[in-house]
Protein backbone atom coordinates (compact mmCIF):
# COMPACT_ATOMS: atom_id res chain seq x y z
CA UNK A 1 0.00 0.00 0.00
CA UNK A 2 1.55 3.11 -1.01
CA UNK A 3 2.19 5.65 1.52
CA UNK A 4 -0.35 9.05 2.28
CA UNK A 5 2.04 10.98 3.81
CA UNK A 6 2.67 14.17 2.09
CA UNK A 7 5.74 15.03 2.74
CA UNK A 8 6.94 11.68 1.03
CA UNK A 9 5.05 12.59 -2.40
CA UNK A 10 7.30 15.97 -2.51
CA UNK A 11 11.20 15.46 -3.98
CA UNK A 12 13.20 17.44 -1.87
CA UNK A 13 15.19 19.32 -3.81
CA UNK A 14 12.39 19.92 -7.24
CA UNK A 15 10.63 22.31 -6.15
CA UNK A 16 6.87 22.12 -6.77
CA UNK A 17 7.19 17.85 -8.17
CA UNK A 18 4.82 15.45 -6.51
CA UNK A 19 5.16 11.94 -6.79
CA UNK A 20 1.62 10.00 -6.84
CA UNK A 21 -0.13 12.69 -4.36
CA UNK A 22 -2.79 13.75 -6.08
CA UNK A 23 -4.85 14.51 -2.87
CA UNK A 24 -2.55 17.36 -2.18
CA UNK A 25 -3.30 20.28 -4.59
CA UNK A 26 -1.33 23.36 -3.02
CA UNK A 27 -1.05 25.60 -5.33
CA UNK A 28 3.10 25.72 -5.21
CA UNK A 29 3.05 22.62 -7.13
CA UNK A 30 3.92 22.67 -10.40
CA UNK A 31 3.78 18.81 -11.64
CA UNK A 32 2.33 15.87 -10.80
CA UNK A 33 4.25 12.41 -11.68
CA UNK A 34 2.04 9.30 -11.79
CA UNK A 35 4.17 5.84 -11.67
CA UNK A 36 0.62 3.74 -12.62
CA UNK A 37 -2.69 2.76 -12.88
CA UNK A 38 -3.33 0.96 -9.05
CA UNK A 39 -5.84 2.67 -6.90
CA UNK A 40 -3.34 3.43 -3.92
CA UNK A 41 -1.00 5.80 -6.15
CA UNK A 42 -3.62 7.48 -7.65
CA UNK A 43 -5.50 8.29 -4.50
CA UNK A 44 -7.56 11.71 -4.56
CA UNK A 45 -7.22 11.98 -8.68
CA UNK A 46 -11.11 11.61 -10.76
CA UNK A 47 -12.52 12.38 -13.74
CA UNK A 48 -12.71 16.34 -12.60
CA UNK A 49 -9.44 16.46 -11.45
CA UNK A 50 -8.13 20.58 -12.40
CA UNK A 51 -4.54 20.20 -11.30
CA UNK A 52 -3.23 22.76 -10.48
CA UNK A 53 -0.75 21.18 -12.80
CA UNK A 54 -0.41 18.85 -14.97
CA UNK A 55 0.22 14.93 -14.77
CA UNK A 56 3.75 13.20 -16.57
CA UNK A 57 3.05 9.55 -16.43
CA UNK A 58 3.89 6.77 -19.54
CA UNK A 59 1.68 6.26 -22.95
CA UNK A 60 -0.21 3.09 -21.08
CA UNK A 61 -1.11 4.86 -18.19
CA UNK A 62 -2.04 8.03 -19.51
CA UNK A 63 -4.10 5.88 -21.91
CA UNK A 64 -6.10 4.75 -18.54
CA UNK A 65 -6.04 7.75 -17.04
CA UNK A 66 -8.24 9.20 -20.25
CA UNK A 67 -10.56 6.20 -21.43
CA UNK A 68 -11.01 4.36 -18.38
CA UNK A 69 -10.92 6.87 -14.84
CA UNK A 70 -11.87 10.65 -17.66
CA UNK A 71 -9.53 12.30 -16.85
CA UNK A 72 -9.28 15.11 -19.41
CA UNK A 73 -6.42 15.09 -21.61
CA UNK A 74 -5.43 18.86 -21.32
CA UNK A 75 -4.36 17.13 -17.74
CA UNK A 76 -2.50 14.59 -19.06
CA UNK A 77 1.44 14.52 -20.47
CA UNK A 78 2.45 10.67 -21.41
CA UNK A 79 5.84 10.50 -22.51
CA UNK A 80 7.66 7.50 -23.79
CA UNK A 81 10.06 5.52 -21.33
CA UNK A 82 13.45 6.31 -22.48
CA UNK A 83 13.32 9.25 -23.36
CA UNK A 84 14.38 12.26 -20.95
CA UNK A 85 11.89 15.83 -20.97
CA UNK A 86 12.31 19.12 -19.37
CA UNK A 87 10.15 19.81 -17.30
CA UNK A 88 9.84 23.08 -15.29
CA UNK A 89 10.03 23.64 -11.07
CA UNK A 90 8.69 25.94 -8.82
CA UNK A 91 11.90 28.17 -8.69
CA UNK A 92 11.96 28.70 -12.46
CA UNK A 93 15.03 26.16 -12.95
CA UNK A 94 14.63 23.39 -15.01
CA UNK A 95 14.83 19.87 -14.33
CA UNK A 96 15.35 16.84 -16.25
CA UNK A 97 12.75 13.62 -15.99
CA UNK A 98 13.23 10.16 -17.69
CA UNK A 99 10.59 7.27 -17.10
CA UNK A 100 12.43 3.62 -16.95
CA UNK A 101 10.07 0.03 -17.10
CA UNK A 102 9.53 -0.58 -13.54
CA UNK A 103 8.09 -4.24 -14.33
CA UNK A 104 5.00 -3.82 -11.85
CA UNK A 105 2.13 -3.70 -14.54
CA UNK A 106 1.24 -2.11 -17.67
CA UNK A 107 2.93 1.05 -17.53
CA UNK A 108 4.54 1.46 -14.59
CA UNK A 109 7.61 3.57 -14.22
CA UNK A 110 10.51 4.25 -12.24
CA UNK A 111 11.38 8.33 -12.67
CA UNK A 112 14.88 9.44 -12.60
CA UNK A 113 15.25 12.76 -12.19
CA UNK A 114 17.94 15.41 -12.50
CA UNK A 115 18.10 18.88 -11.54
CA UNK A 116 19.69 20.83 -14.29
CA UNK A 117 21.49 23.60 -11.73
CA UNK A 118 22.05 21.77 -8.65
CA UNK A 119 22.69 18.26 -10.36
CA UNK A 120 20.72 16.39 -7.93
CA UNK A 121 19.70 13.38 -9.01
CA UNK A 122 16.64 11.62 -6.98
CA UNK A 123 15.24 8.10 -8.24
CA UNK A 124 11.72 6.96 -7.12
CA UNK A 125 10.64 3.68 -7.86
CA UNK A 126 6.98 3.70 -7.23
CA UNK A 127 6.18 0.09 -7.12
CA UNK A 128 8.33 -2.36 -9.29
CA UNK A 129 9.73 -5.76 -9.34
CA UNK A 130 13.36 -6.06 -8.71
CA UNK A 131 14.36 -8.44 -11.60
CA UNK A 132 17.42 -8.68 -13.52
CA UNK A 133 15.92 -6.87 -16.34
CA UNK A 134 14.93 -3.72 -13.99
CA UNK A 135 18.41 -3.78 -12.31
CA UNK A 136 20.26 -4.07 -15.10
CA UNK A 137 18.07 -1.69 -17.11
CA UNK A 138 20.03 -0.05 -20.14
CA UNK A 139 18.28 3.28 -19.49
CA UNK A 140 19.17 3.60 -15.69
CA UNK A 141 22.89 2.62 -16.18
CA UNK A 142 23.82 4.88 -19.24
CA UNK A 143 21.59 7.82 -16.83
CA UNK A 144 24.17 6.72 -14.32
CA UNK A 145 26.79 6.60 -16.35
CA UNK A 146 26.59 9.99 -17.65
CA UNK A 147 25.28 11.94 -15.09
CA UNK A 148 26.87 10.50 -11.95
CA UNK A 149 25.38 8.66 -8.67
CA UNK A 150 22.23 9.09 -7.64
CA UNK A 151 21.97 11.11 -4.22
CA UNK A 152 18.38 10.13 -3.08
CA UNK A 153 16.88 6.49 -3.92
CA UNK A 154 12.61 6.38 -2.81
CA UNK A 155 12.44 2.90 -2.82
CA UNK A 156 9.43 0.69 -2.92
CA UNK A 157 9.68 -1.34 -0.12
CA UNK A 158 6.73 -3.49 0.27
CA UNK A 159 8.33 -6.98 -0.21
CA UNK A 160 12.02 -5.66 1.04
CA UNK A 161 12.80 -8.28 3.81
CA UNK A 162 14.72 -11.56 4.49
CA UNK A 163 11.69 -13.98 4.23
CA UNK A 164 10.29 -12.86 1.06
CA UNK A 165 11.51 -14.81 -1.98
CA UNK A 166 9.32 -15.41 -4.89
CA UNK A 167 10.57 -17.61 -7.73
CA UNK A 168 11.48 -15.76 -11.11
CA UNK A 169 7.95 -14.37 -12.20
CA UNK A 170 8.56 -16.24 -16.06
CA UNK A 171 8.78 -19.46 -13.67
CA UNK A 172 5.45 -18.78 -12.33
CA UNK A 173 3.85 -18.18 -15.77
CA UNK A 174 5.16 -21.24 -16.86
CA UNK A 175 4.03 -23.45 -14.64
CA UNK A 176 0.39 -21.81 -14.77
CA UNK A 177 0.81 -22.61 -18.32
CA UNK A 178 1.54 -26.59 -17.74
CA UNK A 179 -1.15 -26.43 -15.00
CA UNK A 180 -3.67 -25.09 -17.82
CA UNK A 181 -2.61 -28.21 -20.56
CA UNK A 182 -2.14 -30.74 -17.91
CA UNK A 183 -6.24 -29.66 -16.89
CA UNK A 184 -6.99 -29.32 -20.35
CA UNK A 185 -6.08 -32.78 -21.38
CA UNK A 186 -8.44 -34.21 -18.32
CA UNK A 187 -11.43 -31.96 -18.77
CA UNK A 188 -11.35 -30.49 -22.09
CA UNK A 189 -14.42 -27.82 -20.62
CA UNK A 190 -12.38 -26.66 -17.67
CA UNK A 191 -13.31 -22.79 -17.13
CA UNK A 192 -10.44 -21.16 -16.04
CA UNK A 193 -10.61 -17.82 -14.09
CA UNK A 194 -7.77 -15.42 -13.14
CA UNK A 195 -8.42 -12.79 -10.02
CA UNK A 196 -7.10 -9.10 -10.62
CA UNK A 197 -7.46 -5.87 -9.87
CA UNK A 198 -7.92 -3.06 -12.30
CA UNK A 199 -4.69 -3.94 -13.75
CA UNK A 200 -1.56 -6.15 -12.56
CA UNK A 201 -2.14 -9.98 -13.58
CA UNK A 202 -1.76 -9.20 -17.30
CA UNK A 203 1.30 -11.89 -17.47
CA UNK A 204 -1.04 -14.33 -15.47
CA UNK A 205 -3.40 -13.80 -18.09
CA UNK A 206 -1.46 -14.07 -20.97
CA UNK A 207 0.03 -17.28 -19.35
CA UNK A 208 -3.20 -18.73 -19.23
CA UNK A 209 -4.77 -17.92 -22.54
CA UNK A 210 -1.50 -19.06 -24.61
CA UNK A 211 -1.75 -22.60 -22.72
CA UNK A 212 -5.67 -22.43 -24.03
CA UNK A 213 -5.30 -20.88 -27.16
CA UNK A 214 -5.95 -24.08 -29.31
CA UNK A 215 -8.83 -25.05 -27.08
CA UNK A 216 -12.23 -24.50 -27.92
CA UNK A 217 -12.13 -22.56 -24.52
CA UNK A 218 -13.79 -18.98 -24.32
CA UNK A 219 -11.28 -16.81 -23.70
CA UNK A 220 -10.51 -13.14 -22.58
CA UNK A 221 -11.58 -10.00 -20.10
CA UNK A 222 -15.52 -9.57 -19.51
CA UNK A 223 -17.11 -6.52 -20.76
CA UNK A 224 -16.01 -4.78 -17.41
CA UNK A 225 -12.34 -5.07 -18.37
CA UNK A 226 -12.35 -5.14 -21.78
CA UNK A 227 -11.19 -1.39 -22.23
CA UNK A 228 -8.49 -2.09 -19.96
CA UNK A 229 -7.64 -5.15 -21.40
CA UNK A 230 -7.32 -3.34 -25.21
CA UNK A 231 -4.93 -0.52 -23.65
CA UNK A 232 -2.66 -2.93 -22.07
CA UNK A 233 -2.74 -5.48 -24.96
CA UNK A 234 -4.03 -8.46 -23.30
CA UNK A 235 -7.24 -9.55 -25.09
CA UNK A 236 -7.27 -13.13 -26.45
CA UNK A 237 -6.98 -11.89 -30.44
CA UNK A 238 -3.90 -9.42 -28.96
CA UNK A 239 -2.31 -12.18 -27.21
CA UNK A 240 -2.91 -14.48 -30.40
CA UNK A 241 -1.11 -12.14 -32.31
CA UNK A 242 1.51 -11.20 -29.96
CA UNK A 243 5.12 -13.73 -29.49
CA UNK A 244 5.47 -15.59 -26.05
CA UNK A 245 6.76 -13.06 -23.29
């Protein structure tokens, strides 16, 4: 559960940037930064939200953001991951913001920022998943690289402690996809059902489906999910079309 606390959602040293805070609207700030779609980072934002400025977040979830919660797009900047943008502070400097795949769900970003007269460089993760591919991202070393350390981490840390270890998250889908044929070949009727939230099980999904996908199985989101499931390219024709993750 991502944290309320306001003071957290500010990045000391940006002036006027707020992190996934959208329930405080003072009107010093000058840019909100949304790392995704889940409910608990995008606590106090609606379909009337007016600011007072405007909200950087990636193509998916600005995508959401429009078709799925309204929010207007005059509110909305979705820039590509990758890619670093200016983007003004409160003190009339200029700092520098690049979104990197944080591997949570469709969308989500790390943002690295860097201030362009202090050089400070602050990284907040949002929520991600600390694989290889995130840690070894291309984006975040040459950032690194080039601009120096970073001097403040905000660091996800809801699964940061001894006792949690997962197994790889492409072992998981694989076995849900031998779990799906192995049921298959018993009970050719089997209905399978995945539980999600908005977004988030996409890979769970798509794990599923591929293992069913020559089954005369009825496959895909209900009508409920469906626009969510177009935006984040996980409908049974998209996932037909699409290689194996």
């Amino acid at each position: 559960m991502a944290t309320q606390l306001g003071a957290l959602k500010r990045i000391r040293g940006f002036q006027g940037f707020n992190v996934d805070g959208f329930n405080y609207q003072g009107p010093d700030i000058v840019a909100y930064f949304l790392t995704h779609f889940h409910s608990d980072h995008t606590c106090g934002l609606h379909a009337g939200f007016k600011g007072p400025a405007p909200i950087y977040c990636s193509p998916v979830t600005g995508a959401l953001l429009t078709a799925v919660m309204g929010v207007k797009s005059s509110m909305v900047r979705a820039m590509p991951l990758g890619v670093p943008f200016d983007v003004p502070t409160g003190d009339g400097e200029v700092a520098v913001a690049t979104f990197i795949d944080a591997n949570h769900c469709p969308g989500s970003v790390l943002v690295h920022l860097r201030h362009k007269a202090t050089g400070r460089i602050v990284l907040h993760t949002g929520d991600f998943r600390a694989a290889r591919c995130v840690r070894e991202d291309q984006t975040l070393h040459a950032l690194i690289d080039t601009h120096g350390k970073i001097d403040e981490l905000l660091l996800d840390t809801t699964y940061c402690a001894p006792q949690w270890k997962f197994p790889d998250q492409a072992e998981v889908c694989a076995a849900m996809g031998e779990i799906v044929r192995r049921e298959l070949a018993r009970e050719p009727r089997t209905l399978f059902l995945v539980g999600s939230y908005s977004i988030g099980k996409e890979r769970a999904v798509a794990a599923v489906t591929r293992a069913a996908i020559m089954s005369p199985t009825r496959t895909g989101p209900n009508s409920r999910t469906m626009p969510i499931a177009t935006i984040c390219g996980t409908t049974a024709s998209a996932l037909k079309r699409a290689p194996p993750a």
